[in-house]
C-alpha atoms as a PDB file:
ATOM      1  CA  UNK A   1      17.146 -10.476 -13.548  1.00  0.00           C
ATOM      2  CA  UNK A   2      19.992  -9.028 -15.659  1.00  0.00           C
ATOM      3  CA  UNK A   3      18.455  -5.867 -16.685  1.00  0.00           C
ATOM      4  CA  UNK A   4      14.652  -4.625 -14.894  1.00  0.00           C
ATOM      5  CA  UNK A   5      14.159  -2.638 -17.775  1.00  0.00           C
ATOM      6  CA  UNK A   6      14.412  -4.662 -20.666  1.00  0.00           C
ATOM      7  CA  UNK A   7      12.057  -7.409 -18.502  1.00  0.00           C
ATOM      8  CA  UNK A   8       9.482  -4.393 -18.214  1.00  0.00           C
ATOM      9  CA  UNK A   9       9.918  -3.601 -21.628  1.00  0.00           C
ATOM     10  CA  UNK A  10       9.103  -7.104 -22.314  1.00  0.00           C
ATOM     11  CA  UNK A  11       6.062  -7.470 -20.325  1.00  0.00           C
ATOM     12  CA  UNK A  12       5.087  -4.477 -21.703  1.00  0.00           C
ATOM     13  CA  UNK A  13       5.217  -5.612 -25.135  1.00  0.00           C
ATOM     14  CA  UNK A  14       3.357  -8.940 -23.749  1.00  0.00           C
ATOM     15  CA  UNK A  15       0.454  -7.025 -22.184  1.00  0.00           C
ATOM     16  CA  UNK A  16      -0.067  -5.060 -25.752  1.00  0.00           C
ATOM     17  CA  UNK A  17      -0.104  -7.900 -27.469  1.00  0.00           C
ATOM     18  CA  UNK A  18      -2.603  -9.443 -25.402  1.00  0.00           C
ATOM     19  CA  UNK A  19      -4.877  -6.099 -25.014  1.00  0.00           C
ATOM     20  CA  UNK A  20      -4.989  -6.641 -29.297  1.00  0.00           C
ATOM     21  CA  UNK A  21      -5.642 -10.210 -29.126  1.00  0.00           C
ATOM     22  CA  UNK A  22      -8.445  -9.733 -26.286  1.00  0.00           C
ATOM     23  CA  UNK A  23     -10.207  -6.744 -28.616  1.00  0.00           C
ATOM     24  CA  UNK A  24     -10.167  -8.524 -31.639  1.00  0.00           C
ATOM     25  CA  UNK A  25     -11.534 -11.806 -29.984  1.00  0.00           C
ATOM     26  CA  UNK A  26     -14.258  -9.970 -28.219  1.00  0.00           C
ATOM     27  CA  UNK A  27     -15.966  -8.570 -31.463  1.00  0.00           C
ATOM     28  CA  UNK A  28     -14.842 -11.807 -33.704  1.00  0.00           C
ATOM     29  CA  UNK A  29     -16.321 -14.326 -30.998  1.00  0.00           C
ATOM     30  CA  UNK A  30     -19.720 -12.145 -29.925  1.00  0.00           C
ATOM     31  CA  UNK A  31     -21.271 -15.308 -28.633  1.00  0.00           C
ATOM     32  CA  UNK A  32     -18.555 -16.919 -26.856  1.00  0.00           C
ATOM     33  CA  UNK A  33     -17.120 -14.629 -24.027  1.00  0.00           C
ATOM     34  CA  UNK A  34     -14.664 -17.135 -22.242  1.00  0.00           C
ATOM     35  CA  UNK A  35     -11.963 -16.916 -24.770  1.00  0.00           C
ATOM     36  CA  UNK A  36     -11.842 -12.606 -24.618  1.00  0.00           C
ATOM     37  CA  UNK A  37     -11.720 -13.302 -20.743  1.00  0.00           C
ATOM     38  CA  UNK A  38      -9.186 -15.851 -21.007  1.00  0.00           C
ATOM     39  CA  UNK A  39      -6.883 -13.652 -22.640  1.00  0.00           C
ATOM     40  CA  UNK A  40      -7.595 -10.538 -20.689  1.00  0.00           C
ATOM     41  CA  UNK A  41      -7.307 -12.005 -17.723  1.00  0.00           C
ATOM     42  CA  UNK A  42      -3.860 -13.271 -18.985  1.00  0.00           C
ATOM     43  CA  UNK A  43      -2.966  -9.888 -19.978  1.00  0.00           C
ATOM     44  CA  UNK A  44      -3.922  -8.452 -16.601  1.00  0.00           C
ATOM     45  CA  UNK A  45      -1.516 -11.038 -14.645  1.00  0.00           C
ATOM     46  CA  UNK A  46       1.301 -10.039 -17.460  1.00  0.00           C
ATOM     47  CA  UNK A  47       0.862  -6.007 -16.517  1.00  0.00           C
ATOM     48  CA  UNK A  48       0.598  -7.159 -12.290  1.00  0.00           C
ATOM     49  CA  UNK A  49       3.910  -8.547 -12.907  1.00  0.00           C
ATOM     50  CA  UNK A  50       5.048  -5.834 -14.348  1.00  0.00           C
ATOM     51  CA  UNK A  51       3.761  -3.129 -11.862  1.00  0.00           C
ATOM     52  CA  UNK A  52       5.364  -5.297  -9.062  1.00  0.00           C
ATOM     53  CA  UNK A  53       9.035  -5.258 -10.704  1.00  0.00           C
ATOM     54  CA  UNK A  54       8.586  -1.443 -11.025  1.00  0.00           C
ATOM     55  CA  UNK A  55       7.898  -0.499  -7.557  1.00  0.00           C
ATOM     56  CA  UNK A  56       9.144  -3.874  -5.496  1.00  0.00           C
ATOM     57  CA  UNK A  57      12.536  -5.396  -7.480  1.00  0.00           C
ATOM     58  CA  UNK A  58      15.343  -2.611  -6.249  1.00  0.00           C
ATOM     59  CA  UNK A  59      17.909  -2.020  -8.845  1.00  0.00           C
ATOM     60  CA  UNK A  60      21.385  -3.966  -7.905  1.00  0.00           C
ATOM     61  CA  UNK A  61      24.001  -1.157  -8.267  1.00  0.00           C
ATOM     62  CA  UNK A  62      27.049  -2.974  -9.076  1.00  0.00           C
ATOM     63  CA  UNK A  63      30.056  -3.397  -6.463  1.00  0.00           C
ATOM     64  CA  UNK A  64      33.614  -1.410  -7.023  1.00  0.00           C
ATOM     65  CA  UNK A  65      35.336  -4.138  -8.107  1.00  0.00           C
ATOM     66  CA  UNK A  66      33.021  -6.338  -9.458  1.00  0.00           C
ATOM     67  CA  UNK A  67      33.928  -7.863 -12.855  1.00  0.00           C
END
């Protein structure tokens, strides 16, 4: 990973999108439920990933001399 930030702020951006998608299928679909859950279950893997880089990837610090 070349920045953990940007990659959060990514996944981030990913679970939003998803949390919209999953809302607005929910109420356009009313009698068809396995799309919504399709997506929010999606969604929910996208934001797991992203909790585990927060608290589980360390930060690299770059070395002296490293270039």
């Amino acid at each position: 990973m070349k920045n953990k930030q940007q990659v959060r702020s990514l996944l981030n951006a990913l679970f939003l999108l998803g949390f919209i998608a999953a809302f607005i299928v929910y109420f356009a679909l009313p009698d068809n439920r396995t799309p919504f859950l399709i997506i929010a279950a999606a969604s929910i893997v996208v934001k797991t990933a992203d909790y585990i880089i927060r608290f589980f990837v360390k930060d690299r610090k770059p070395k002296p001399f490293d270039d």
